[in-house]
Protein backbone atom coordinates (compact mmCIF):
# COMPACT_ATOMS: atom_id res chain seq x y z
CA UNK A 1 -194.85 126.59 -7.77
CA UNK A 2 -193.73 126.01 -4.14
CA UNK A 3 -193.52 122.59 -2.96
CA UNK A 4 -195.81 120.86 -0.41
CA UNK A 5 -194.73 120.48 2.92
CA UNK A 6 -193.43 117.13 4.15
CA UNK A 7 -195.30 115.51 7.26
CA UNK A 8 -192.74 113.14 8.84
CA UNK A 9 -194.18 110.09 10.74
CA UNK A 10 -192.14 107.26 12.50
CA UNK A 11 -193.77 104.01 13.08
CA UNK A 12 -191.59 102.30 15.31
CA UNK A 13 -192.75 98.56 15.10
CA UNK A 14 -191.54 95.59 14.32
CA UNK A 15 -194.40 93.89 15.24
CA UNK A 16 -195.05 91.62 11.52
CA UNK A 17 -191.20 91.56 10.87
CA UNK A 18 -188.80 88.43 11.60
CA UNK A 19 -187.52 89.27 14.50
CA UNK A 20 -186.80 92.43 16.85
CA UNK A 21 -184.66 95.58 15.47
CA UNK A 22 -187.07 97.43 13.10
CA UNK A 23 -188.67 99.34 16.09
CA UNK A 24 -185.43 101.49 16.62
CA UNK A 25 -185.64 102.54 13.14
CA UNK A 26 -187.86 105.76 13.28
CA UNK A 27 -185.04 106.82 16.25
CA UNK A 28 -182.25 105.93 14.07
CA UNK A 29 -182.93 107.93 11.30
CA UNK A 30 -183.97 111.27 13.23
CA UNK A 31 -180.67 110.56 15.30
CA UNK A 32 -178.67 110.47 11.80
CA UNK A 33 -180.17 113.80 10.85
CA UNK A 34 -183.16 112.79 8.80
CA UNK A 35 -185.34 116.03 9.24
CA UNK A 36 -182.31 118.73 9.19
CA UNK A 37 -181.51 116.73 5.55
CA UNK A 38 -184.99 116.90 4.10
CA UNK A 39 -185.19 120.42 5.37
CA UNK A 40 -182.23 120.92 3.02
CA UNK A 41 -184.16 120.04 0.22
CA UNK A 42 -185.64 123.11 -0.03
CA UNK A 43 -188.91 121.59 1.88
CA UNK A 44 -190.41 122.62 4.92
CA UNK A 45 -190.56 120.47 7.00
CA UNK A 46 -193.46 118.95 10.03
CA UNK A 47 -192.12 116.36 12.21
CA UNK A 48 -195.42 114.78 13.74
CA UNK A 49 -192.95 112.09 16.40
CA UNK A 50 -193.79 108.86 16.13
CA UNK A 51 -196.89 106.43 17.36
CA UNK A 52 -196.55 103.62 19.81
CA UNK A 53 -193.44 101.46 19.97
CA UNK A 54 -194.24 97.99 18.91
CA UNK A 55 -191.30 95.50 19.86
CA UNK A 56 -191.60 91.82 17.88
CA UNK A 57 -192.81 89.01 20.39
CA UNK A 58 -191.93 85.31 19.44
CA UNK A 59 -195.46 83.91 21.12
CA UNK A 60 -198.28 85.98 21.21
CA UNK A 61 -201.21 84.16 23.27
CA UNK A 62 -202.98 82.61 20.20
CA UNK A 63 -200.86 81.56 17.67
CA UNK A 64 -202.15 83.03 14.68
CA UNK A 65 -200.80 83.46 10.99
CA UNK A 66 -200.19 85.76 9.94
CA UNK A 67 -197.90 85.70 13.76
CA UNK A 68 -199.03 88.31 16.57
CA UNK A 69 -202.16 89.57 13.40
CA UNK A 70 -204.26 91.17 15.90
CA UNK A 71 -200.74 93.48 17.48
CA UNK A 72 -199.75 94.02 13.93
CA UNK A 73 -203.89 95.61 12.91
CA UNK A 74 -203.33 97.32 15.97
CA UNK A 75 -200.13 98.88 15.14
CA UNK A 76 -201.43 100.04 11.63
CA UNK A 77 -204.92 101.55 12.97
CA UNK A 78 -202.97 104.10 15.17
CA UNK A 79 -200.62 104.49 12.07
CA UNK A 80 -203.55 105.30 9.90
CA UNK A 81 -205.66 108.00 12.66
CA UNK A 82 -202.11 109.35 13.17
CA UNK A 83 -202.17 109.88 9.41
CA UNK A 84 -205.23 111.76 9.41
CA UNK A 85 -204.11 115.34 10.31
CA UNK A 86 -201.40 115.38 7.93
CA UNK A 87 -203.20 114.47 5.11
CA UNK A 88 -205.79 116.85 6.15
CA UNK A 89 -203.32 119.68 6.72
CA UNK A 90 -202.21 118.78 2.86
CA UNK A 91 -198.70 117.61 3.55
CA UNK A 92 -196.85 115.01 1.72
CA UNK A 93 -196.54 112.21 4.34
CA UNK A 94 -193.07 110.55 4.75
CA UNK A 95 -193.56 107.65 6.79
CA UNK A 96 -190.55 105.84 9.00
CA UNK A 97 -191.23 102.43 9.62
CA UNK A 98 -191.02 99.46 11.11
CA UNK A 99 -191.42 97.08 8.53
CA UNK A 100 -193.36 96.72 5.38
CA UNK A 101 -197.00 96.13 6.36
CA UNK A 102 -196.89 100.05 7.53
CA UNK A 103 -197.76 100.72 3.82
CA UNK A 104 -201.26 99.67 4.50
CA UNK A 105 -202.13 102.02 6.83
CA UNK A 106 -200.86 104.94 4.73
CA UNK A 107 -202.92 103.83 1.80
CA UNK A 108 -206.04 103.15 4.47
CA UNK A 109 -204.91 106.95 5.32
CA UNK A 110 -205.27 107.96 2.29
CA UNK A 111 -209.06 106.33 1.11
CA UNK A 112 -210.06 107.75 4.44
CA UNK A 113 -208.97 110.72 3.09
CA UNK A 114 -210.98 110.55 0.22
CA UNK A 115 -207.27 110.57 -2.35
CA UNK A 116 -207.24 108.05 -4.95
CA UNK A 117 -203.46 107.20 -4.81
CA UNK A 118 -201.20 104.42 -6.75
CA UNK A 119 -198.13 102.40 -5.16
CA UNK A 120 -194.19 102.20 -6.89
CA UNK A 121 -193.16 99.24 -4.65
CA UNK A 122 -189.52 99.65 -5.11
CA UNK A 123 -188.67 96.81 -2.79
CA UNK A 124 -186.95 93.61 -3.17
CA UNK A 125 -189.03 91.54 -3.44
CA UNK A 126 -193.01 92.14 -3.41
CA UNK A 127 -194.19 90.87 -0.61
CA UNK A 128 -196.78 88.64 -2.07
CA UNK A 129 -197.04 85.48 -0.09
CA UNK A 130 -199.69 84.27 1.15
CA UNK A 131 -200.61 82.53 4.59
CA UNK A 132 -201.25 79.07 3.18
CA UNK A 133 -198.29 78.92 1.26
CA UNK A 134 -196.13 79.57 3.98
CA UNK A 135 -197.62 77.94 7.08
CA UNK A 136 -193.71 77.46 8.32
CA UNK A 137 -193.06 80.85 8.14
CA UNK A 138 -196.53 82.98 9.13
CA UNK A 139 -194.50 86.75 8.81
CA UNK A 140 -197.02 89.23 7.53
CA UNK A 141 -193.88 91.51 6.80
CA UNK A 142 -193.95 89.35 3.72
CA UNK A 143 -197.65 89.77 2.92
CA UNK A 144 -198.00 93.37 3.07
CA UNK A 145 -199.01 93.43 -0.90
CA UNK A 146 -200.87 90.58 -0.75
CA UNK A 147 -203.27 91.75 2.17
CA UNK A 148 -203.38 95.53 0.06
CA UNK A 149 -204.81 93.50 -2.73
CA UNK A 150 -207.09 91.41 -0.78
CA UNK A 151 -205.54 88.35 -2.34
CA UNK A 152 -207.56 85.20 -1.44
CA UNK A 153 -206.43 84.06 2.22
CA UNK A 154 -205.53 87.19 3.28
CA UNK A 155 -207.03 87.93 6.93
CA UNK A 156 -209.74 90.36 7.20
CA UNK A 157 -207.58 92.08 9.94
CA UNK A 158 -205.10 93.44 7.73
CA UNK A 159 -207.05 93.08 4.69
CA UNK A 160 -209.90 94.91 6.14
CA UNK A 161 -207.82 97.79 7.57
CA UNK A 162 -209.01 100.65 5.72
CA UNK A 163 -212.32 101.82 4.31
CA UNK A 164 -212.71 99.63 1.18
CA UNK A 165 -211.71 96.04 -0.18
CA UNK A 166 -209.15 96.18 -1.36
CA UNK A 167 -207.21 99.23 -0.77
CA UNK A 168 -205.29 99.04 -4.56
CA UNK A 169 -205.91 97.11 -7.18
CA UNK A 170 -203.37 95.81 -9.22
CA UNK A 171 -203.31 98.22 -12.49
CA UNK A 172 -202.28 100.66 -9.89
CA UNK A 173 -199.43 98.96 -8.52
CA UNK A 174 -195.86 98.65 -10.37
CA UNK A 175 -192.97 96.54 -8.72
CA UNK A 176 -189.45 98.34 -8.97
CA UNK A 177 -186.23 96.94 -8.15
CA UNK A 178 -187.17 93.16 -7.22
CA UNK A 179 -183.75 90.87 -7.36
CA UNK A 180 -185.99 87.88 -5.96
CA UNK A 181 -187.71 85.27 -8.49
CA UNK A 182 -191.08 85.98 -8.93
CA UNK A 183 -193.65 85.95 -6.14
CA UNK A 184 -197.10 86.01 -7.72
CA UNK A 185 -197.21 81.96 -8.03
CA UNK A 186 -200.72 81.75 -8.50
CA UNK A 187 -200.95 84.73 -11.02
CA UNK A 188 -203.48 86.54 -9.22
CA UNK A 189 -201.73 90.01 -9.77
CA UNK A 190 -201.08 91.87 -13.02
CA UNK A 191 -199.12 94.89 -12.42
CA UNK A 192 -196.48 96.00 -14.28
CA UNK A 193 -192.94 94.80 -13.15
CA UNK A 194 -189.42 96.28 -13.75
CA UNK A 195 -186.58 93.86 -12.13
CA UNK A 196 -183.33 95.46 -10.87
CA UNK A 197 -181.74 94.68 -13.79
CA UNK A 198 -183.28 97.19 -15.92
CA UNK A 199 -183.58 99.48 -13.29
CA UNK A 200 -179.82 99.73 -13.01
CA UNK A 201 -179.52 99.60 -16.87
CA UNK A 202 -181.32 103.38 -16.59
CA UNK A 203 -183.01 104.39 -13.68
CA UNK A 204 -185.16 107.62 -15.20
CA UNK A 205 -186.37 105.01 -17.99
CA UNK A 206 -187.50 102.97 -15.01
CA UNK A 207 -189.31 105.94 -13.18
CA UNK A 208 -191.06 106.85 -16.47
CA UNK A 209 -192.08 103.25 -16.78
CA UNK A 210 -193.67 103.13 -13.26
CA UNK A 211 -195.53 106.40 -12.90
CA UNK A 212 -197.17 105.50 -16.37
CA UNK A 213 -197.84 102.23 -14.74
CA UNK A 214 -199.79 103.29 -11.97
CA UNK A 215 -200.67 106.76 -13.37
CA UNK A 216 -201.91 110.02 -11.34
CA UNK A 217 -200.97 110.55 -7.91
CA UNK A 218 -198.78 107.90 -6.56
CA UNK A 219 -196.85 106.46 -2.86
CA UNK A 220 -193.55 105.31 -3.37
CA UNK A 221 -192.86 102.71 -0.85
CA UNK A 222 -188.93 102.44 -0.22
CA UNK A 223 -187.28 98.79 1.45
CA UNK A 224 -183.53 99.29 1.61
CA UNK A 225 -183.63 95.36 0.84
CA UNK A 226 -183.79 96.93 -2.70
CA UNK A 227 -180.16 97.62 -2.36
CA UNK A 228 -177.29 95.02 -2.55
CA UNK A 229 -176.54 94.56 0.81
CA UNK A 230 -172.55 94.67 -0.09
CA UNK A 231 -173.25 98.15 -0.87
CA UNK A 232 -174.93 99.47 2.19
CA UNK A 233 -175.48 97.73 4.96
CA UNK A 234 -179.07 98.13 6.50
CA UNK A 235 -181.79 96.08 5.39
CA UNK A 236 -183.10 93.44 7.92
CA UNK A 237 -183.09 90.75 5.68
CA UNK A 238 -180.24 91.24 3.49
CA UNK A 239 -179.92 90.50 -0.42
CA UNK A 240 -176.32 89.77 -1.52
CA UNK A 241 -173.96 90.92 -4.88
CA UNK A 242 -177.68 91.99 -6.11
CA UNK A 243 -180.21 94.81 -6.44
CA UNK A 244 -179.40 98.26 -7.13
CA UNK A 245 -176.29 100.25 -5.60
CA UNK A 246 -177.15 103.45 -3.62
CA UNK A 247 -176.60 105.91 -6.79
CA UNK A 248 -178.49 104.20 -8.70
CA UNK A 249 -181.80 104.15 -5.80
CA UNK A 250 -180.77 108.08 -5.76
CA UNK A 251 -181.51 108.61 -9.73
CA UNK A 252 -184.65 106.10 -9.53
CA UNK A 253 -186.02 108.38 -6.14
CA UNK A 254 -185.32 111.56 -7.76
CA UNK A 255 -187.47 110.64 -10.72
CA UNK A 256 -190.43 109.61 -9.14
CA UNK A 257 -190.33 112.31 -6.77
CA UNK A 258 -190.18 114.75 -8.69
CA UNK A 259 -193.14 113.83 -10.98
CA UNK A 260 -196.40 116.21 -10.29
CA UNK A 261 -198.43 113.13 -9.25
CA UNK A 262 -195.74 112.16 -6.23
CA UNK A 263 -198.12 112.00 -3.12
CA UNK A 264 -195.46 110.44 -0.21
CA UNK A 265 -192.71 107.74 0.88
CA UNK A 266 -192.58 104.77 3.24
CA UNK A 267 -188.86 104.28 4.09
CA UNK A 268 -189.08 100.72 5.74
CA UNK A 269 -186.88 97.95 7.16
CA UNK A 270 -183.52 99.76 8.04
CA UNK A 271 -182.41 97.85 10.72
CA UNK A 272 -180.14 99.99 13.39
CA UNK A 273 -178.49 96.41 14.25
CA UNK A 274 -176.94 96.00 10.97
CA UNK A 275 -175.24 99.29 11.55
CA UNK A 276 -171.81 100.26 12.64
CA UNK A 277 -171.39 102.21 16.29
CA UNK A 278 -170.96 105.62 14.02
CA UNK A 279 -174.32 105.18 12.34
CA UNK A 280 -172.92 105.10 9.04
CA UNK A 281 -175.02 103.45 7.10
CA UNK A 282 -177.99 105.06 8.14
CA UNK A 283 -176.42 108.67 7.72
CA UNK A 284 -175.91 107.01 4.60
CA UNK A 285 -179.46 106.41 3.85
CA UNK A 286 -180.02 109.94 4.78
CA UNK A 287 -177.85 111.83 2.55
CA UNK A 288 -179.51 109.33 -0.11
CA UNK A 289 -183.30 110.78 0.43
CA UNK A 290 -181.49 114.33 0.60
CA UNK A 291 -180.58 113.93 -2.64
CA UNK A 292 -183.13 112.65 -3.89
CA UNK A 293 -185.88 115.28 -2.81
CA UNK A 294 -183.85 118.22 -3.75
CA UNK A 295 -185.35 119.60 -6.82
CA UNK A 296 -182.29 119.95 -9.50
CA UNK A 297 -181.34 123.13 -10.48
């Protein structure tokens, strides 16, 4: 059975992250021969450019938290209409962010869509925290989950993005990967959790574990803070002699991909700055999600 075709999207914000960088990211990864690889995998391929570039701000006119809230809806809402023709033209989307939040808009895509999809975070950390927690540090980068939840506290403008509340609930959810301690402090959130430990114990076990986890048709949304930062050099805010090493991300990818029920990929928070003046960490990244999507023989 032939495979779908890919719909490649960049959203080049940085709008919810820490600080600028992110917004180069779409451009960095086209530039290190993202398309070209996934065409590769035996996949063809529709590069649909990017939306509107989204720079981070330190002092938007209201001070708001989550910071700059109303920039960072706006951001996602052209995300998600920009979604809309190629879920309707029945590709698999393959999203560039930007930063995390961009996950909302694909699963707002999707409801509007009418598709009933799951979420393999495979991050690390999961992006749970909430607003009143964290008053010193208002970053909805780290709130993405919490918001697709609808977590009390959340703000209705990110939490009220798509066309129901909430987007996913948490039996459809499964966090892969996460090196941080835990983040649900309140235990509001139930989902199934597989640390990087076990993940680098045996990857395909962790794969299986997920997509039974969240069951039929599922995202998988990709942070390259999931990877040591020792071993590859990207993610904007770096983890250190922890999380998985880049063949091991390859073997965990290439299982969930190539499950039936795979329905798309956010590849988030690969920061151009924390690359080398060859680009070698995010040519990398590329041959990584080569690998990865090419069916073995």
């Amino acid at each position: 059975m032939p495979h779908r075709p890919l719909g490649v999207l960049g959203v080049p914000s940085s709008a919810a992250a820490h600080a600028p960088g992110l917004e180069r990211s779409p451009a960095a990864l086209r530039a290190a021969g993202l398309v070209p690889a996934l065409e590769r995998s035996g996949r063809r391929v529709v590069d649909h450019g990017d939306t509107t570039p989204a720079r981070w701000r330190p002092d938007p006119p209201e001070r708001t938290n989550p910071h700059d809230v109303d920039r960072v809806a706006t951001v996602l809402q052209e995300a998600r209409s920009a979604l809309a023709p190629v879920l309707a033209a029945g590709q698999v989307p393959v999203v560039l962010g930007g930063e995390c939040t961009v996950t909302l808009a694909v699963l707002a895509a999707c409801a509007d869509a009418g598709l009933d999809v799951g979420l393999v975070y495979v991050d690390g950390g999961q992006d749970l925290q909430l607003a009143a927690d964290h008053p010193e540090e208002p970053i909805a980068d780290s709130m993405g989950v919490a918001h697709l939840l609808d977590l009390p506290g959340t703000h209705d403008a990110l939490a009220g993005l798509g066309p129901r509340r909430p987007l996913l609930t948490a039996d459809r959810l499964c966090f892969v990967g996460y090196a941080d301690d835990e983040e649900d402090v309140h235990g509001l959130v139930p989902s199934v959790r597989i640390p990087a430990s076990s993940v680098l114990a045996d990857p395909g076990s962790a794969a299986r574990r997920a997509v039974a986890a969240v069951g039929t048709g599922f995202l998988v949304h990709l942070d390259v803070d999931v990877l040591d930062m020792f071993t590859l050099p990207l993610a904007d805010v770096p983890q250190y002699g922890r999380g998985l090493t880049p063949p091991v991300l390859t073997d965990l990818l290439a299982a969930l991909v190539s499950t039936p029920g795979w329905s798309g990929l956010v590849v988030a928070e690969a920061n151009p700055d924390r690359d080398d003046e060859h680009a070698t960490s995010m040519r990398t990244l590329v041959g990584l999600l080569e690998a990865a999507l090419t069916p073995a023989s």
